[in-house]
N, C-alpha and C. Protein backbone atom coordinates (compact mmCIF):
# COMPACT_ATOMS: atom_id res chain seq x y z
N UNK A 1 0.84 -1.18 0.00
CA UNK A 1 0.00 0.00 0.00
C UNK A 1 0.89 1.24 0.00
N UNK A 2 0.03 2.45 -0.68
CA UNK A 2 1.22 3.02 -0.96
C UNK A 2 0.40 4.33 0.07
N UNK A 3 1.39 5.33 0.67
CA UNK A 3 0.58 6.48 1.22
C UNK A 3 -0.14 7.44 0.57
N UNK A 4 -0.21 7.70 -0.55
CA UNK A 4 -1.73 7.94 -0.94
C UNK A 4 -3.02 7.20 -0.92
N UNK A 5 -2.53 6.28 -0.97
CA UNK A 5 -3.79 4.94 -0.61
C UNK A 5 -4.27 5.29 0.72
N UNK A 6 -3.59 5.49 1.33
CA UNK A 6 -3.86 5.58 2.92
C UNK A 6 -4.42 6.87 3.18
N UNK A 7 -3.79 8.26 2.35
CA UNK A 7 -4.77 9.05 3.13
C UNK A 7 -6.02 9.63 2.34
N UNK A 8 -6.32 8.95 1.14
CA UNK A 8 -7.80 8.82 0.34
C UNK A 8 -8.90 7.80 1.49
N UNK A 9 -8.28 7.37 2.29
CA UNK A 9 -9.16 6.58 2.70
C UNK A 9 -8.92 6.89 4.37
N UNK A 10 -8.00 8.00 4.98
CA UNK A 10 -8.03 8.38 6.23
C UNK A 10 -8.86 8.52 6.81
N UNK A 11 -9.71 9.19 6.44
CA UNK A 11 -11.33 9.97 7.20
C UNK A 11 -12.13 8.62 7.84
N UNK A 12 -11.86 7.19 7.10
CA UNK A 12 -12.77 6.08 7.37
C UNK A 12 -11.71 5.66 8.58
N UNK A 13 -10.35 5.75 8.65
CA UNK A 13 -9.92 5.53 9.67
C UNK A 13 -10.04 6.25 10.81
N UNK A 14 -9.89 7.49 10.60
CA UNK A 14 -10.71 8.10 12.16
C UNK A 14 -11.92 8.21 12.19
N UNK A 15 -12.88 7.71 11.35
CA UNK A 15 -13.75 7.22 11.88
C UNK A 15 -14.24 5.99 12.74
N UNK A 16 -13.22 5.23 12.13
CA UNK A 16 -13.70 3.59 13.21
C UNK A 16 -12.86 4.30 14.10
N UNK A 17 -11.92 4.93 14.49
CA UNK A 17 -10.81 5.48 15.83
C UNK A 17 -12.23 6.16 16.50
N UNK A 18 -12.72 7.10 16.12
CA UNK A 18 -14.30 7.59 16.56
C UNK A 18 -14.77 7.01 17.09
N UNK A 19 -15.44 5.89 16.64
CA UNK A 19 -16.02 4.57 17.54
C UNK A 19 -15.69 3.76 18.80
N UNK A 20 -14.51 3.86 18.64
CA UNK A 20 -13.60 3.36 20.18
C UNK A 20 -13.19 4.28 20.79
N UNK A 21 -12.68 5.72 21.13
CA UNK A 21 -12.32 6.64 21.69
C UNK A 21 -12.31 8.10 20.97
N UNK A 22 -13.51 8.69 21.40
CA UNK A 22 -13.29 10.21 20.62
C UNK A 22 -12.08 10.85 21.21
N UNK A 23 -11.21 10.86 22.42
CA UNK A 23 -10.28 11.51 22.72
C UNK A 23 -9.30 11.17 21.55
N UNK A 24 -8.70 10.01 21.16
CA UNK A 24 -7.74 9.56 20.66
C UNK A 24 -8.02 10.27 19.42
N UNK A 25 -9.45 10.01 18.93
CA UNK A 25 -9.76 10.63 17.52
C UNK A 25 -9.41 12.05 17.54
N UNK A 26 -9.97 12.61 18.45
CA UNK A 26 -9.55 14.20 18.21
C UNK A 26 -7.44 14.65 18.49
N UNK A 27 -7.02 13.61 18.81
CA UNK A 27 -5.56 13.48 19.00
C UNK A 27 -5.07 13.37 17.78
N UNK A 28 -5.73 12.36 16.82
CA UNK A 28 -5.30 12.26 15.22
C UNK A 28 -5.51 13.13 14.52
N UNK A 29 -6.91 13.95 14.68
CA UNK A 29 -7.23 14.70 13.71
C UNK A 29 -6.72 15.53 12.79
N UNK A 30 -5.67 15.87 13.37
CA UNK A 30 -5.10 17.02 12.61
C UNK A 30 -3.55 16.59 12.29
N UNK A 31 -3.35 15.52 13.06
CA UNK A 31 -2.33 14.76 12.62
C UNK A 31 -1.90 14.72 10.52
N UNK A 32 -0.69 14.65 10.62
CA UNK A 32 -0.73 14.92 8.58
C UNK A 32 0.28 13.77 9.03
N UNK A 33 -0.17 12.86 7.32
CA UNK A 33 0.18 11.14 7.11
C UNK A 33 1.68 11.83 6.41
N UNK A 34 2.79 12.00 7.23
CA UNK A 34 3.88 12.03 6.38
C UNK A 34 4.31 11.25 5.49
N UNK A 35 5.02 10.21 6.12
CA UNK A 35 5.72 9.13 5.22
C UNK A 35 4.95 7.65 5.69
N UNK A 36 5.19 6.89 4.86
CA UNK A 36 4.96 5.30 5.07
C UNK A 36 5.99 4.56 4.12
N UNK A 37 6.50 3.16 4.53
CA UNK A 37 7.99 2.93 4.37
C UNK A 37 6.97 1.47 4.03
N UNK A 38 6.53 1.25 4.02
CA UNK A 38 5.45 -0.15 3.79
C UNK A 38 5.02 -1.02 5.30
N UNK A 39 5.70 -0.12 6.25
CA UNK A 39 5.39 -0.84 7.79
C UNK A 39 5.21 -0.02 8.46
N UNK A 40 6.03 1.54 8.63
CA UNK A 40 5.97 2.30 9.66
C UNK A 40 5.21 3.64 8.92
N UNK A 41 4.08 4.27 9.91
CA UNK A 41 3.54 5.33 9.39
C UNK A 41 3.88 6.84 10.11
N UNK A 42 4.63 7.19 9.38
CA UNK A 42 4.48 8.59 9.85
C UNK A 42 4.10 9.72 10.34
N UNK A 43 3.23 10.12 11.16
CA UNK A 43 2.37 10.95 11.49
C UNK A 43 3.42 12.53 12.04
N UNK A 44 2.53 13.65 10.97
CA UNK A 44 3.53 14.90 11.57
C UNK A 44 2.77 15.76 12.26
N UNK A 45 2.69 15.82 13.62
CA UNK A 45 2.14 16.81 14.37
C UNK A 45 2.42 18.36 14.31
N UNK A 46 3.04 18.45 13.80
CA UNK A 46 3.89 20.14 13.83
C UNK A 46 2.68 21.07 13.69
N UNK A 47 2.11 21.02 13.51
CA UNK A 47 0.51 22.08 12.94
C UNK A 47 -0.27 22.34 14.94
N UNK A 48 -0.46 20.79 15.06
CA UNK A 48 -0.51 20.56 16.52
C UNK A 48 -0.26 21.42 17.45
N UNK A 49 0.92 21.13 17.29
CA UNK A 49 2.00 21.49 18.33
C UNK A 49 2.52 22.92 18.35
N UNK A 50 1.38 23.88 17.74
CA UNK A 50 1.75 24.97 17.84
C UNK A 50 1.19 25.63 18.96
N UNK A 51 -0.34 25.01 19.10
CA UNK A 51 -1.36 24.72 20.11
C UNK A 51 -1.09 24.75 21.67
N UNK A 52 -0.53 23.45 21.43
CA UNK A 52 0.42 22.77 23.07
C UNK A 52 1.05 23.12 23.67
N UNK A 53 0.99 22.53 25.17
CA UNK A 53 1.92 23.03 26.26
C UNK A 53 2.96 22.16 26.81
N UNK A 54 3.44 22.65 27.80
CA UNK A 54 4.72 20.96 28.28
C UNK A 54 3.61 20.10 28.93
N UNK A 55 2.56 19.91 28.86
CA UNK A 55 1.98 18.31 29.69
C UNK A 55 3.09 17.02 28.89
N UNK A 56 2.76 16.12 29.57
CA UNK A 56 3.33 14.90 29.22
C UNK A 56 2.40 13.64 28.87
N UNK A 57 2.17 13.66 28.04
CA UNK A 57 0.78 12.75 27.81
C UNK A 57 1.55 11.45 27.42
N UNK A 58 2.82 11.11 27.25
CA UNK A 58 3.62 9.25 26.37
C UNK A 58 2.29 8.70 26.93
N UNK A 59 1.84 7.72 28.12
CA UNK A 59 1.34 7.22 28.84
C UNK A 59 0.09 7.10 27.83
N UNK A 60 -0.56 8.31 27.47
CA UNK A 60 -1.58 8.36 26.67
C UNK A 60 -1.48 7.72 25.45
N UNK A 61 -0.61 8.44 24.70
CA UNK A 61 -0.05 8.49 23.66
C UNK A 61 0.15 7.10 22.96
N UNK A 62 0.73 6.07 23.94
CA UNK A 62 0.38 5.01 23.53
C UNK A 62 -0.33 3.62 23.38
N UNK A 63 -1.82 4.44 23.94
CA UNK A 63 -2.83 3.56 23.87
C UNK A 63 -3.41 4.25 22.94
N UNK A 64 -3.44 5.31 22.46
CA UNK A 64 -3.98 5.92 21.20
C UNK A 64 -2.93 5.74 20.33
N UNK A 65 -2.00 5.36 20.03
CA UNK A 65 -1.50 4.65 18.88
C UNK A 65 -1.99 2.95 18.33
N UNK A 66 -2.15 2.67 19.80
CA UNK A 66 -2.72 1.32 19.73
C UNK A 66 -4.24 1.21 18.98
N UNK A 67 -5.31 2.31 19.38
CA UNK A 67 -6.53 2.42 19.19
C UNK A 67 -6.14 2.96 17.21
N UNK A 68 -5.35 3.74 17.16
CA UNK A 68 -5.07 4.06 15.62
C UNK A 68 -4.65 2.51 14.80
N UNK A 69 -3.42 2.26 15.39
CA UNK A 69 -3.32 0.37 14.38
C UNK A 69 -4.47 -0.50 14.60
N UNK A 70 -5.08 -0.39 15.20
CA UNK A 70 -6.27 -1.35 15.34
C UNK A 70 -7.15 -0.46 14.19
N UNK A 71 -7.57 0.33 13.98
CA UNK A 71 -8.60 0.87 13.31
C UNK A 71 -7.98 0.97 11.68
N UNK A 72 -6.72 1.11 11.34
CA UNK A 72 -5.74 0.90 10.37
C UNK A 72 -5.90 -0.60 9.87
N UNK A 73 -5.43 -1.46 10.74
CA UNK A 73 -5.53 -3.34 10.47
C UNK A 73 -7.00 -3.14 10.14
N UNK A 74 -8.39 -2.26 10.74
CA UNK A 74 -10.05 -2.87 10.57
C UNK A 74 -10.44 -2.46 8.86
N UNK A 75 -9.94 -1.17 8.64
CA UNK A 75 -10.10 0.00 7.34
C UNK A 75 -9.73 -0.68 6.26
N UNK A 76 -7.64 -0.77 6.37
CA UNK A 76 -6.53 -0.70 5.25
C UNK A 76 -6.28 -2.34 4.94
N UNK A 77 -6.43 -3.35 6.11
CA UNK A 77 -6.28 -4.57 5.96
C UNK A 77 -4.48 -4.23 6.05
N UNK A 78 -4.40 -3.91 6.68
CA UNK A 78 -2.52 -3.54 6.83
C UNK A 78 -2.26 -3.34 8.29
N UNK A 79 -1.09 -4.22 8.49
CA UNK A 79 -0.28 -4.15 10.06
C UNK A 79 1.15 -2.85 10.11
N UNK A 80 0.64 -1.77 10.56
CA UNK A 80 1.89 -1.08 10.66
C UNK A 80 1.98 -0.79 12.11
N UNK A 81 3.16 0.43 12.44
CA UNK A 81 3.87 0.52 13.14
C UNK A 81 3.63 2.63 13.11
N UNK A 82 3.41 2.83 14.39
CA UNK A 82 3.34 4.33 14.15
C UNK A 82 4.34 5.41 14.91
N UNK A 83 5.22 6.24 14.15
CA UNK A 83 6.31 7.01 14.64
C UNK A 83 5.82 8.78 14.56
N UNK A 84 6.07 8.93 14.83
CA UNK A 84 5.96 10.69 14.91
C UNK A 84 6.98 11.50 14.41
N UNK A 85 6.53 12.53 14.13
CA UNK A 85 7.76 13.31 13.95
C UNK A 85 7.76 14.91 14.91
């Protein structure tokens, strides 16, 4: 799959993310699909993060990555891996 594939069809992924946790969903939202390498997906917060303060959310962070590959494997039929930038 190539990353245009993926973000023609994003909106259906935060939508099933919708369904299991609107926090997480509104965490993606604005998230932009940088790169994808055929396993690892890129996500660039920088738009975000203009927003934000020093909280420390990791803890969060990665059960809403978890809630994102699960809804990715339900959508894309694809197992990746999610990094940030």
């Amino acid at each position: 799959m190539e990353l245009q594939e993926i973000r023609n069809r994003w909106n259906e992924v935060l939508d099933a993310v919708l369904e299991i946790d609107r926090i997480s969903w509104l965490s993606f939202f604005d998230a932009r699909l940088a790169e994808f390498d055929g396993k690892t997906l890129t996500l660039d917060f920088s738009d975000a993060r203009k927003l934000s303060n020093s909280h420390e959310f990791s803890e969060v962070r990665i059960k809403q990555n978890q809630i994102l590959i699960q809804a990715i494997s339900k959508i894309l039929a694809i197992n990746v891996t999610i990094a940030e930038q």
